[in-house]
Protein backbone atom coordinates (compact mmCIF):
# COMPACT_ATOMS: atom_id res chain seq x y z
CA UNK A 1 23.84 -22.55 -11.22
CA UNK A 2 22.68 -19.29 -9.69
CA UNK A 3 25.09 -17.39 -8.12
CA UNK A 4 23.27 -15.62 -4.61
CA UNK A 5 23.77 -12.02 -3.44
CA UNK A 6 23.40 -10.02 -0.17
CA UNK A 7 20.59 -7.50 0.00
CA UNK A 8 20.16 -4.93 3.05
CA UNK A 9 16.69 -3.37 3.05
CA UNK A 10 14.30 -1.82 5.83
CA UNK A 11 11.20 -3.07 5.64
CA UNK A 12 8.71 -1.50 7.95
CA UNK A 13 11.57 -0.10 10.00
CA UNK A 14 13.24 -3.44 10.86
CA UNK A 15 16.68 -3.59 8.71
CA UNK A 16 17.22 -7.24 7.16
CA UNK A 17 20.33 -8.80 5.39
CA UNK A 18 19.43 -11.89 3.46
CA UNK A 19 21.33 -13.87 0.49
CA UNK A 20 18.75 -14.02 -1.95
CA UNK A 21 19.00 -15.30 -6.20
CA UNK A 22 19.32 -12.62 -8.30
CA UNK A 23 15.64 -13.37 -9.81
CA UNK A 24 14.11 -13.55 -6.50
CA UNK A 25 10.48 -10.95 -7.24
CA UNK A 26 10.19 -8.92 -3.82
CA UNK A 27 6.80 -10.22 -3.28
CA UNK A 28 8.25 -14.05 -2.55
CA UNK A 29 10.97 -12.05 -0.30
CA UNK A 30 8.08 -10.72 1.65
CA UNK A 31 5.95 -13.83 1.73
CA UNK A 32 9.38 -16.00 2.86
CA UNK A 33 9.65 -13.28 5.54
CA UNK A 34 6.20 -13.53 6.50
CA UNK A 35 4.81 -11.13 5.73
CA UNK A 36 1.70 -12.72 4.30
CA UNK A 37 -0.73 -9.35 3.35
CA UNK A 38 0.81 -9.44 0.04
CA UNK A 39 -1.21 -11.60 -2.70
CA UNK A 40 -0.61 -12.39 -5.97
CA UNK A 41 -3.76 -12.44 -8.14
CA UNK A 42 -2.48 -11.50 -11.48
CA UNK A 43 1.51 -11.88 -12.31
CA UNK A 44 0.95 -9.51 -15.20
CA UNK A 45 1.09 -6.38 -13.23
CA UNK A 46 -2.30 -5.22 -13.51
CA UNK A 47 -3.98 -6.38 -10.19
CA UNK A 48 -2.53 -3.97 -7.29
CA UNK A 49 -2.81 -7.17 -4.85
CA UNK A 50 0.70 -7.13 -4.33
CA UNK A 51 0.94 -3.07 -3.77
CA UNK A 52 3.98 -1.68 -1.09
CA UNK A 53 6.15 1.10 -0.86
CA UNK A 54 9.65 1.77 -1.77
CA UNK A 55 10.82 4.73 -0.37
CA UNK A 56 7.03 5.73 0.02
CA UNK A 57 5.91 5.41 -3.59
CA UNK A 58 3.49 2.31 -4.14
CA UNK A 59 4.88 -0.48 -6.39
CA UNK A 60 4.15 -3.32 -7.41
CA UNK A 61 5.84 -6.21 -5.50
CA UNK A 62 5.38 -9.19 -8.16
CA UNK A 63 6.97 -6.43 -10.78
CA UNK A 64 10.53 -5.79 -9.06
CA UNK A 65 13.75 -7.88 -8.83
CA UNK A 66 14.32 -7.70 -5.03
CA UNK A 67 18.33 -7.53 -5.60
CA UNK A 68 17.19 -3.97 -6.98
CA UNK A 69 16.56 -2.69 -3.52
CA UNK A 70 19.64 -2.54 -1.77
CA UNK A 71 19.74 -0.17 0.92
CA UNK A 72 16.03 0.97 0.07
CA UNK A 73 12.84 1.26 2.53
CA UNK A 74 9.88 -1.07 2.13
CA UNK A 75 6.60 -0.92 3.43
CA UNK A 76 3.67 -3.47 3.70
CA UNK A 77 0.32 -3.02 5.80
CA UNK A 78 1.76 -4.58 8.62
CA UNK A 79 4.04 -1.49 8.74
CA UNK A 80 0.95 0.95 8.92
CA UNK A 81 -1.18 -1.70 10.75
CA UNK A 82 -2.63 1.86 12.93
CA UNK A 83 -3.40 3.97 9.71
CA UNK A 84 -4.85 0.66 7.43
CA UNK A 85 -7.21 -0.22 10.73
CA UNK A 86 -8.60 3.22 10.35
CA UNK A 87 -8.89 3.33 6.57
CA UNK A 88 -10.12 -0.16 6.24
CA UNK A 89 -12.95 0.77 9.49
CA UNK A 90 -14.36 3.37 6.67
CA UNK A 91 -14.44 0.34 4.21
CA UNK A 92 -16.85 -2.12 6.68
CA UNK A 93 -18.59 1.06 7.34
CA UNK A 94 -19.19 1.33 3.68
CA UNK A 95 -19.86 -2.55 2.87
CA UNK A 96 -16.93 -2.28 0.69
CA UNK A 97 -14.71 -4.64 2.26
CA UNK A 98 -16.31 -8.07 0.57
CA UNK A 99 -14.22 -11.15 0.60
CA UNK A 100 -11.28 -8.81 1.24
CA UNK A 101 -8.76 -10.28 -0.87
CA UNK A 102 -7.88 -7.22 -2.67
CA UNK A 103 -7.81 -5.12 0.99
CA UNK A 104 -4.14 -4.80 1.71
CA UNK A 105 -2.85 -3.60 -1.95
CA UNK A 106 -6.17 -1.10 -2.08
CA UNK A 107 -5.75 0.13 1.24
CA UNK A 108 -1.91 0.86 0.51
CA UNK A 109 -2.60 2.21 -2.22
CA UNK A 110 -5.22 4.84 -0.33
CA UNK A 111 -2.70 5.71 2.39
CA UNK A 112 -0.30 6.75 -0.71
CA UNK A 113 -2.51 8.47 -2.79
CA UNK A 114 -3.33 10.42 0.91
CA UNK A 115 -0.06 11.52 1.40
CA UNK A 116 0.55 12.61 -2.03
CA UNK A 117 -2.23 14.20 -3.04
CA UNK A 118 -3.89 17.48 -1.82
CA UNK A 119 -7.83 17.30 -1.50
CA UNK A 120 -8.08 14.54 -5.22
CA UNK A 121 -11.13 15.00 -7.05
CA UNK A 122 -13.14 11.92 -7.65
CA UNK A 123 -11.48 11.59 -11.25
CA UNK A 124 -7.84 12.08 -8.97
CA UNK A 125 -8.92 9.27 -6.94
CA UNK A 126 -10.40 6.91 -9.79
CA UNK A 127 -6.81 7.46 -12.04
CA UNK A 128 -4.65 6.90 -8.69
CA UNK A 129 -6.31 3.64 -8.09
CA UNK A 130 -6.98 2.73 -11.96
CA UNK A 131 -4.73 -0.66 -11.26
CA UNK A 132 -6.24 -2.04 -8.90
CA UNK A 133 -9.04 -4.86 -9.11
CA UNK A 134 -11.36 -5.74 -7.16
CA UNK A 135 -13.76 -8.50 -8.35
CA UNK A 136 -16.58 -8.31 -5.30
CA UNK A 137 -18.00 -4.77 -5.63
CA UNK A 138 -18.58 -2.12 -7.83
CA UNK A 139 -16.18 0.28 -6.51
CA UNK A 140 -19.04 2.74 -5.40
CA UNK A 141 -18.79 1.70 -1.60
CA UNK A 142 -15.16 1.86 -2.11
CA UNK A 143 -15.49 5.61 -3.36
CA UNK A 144 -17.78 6.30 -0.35
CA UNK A 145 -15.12 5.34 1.94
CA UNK A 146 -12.24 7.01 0.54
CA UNK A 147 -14.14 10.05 0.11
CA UNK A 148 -15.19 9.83 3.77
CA UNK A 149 -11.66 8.97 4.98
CA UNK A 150 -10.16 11.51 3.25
CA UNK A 151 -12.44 14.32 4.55
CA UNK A 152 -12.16 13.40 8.15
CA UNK A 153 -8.26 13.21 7.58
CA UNK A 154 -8.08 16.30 6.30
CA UNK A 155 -10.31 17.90 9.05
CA UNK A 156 -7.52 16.38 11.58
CA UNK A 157 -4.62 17.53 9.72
CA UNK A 158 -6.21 20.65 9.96
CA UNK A 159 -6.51 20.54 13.59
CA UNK A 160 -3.52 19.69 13.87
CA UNK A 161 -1.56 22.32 12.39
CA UNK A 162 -4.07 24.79 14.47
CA UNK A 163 -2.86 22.80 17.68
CA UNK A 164 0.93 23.76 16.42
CA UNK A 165 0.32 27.04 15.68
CA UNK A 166 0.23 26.70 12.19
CA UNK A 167 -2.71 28.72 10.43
CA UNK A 168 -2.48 26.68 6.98
């Protein structure tokens, strides 16, 4: 017999308090929870399907004990439904969206690799998304539209900062 525990965790915002079994993976937590994005295409780690954020770094959801996340912050796609529409507008644009299975791990995994890195080079971009699959295309159209989103992100970030006063 399995003994439950309490976790407390944010996820997109919203704080939840759930008894949960110790061996509970965070992407059933999710799925119970509803939120239904998340896919599991691999259970050996190597798909990205199942790709959130804990405290803003992408993991792997079908990877971590959820009992492991006590007081942390989690983030799906439906927590950056405004930025994913606009990433994943570049990927119809491109033809690159497919069947779209893989779409909600791939496109978190984009948002990340935005925030964290400065103007990637295509190599940048290929080893920041090097886990995750996508079995309809030949990640060309995919490249297109990152490349594309990326520059007219950076163009408004720029603008931005100009609006603000800010000269960087």
């Amino acid at each position: 017999m399995q003994i439950n525990c309490t976790i407390n965790c944010t996820i997109n915002g919203k704080p939840y308090t759930r008894q949960i079994e110790p061996d509970l993976l965070l992407i059933d937590f999710l799925r119970e929870l509803g939120f239904l994005s998340l896919k599991q295409g691999c259970d050996t780690t190597n798909c990205g399907l199942c790709t959130v954020w804990v405290d803003g770094t992408p993991r792997l959801s079908c990877a971590i004990l959820t009992a492991g996340l006590q007081d942390r912050q989690i983030t799906t796609i439906e927590g950056q439904e405004k930025e994913a529409a606009a990433f994943g507008q570049f990927l119809a644009d491109e033809g690159a969206d497919q069947c779209g299975f893989c779409s909600p791990g791939f496109i978190m995994t984009v948002l990340a690799m935005e925030k964290e890195l400065n103007n990637p080079s295509e190599e940048d971009i290929k080893q920041y998304l090097s886990g995750n699959l996508c079995r309809c295309t030949g990640y060309v159209s995919q490249m297109r539209a990152i490349n594309k989103y990326l520059k007219v992100t950076s163009q408004d970030h720029i603008q931005d900062k100009e609006r603000e006063g800010d000269p960087r």
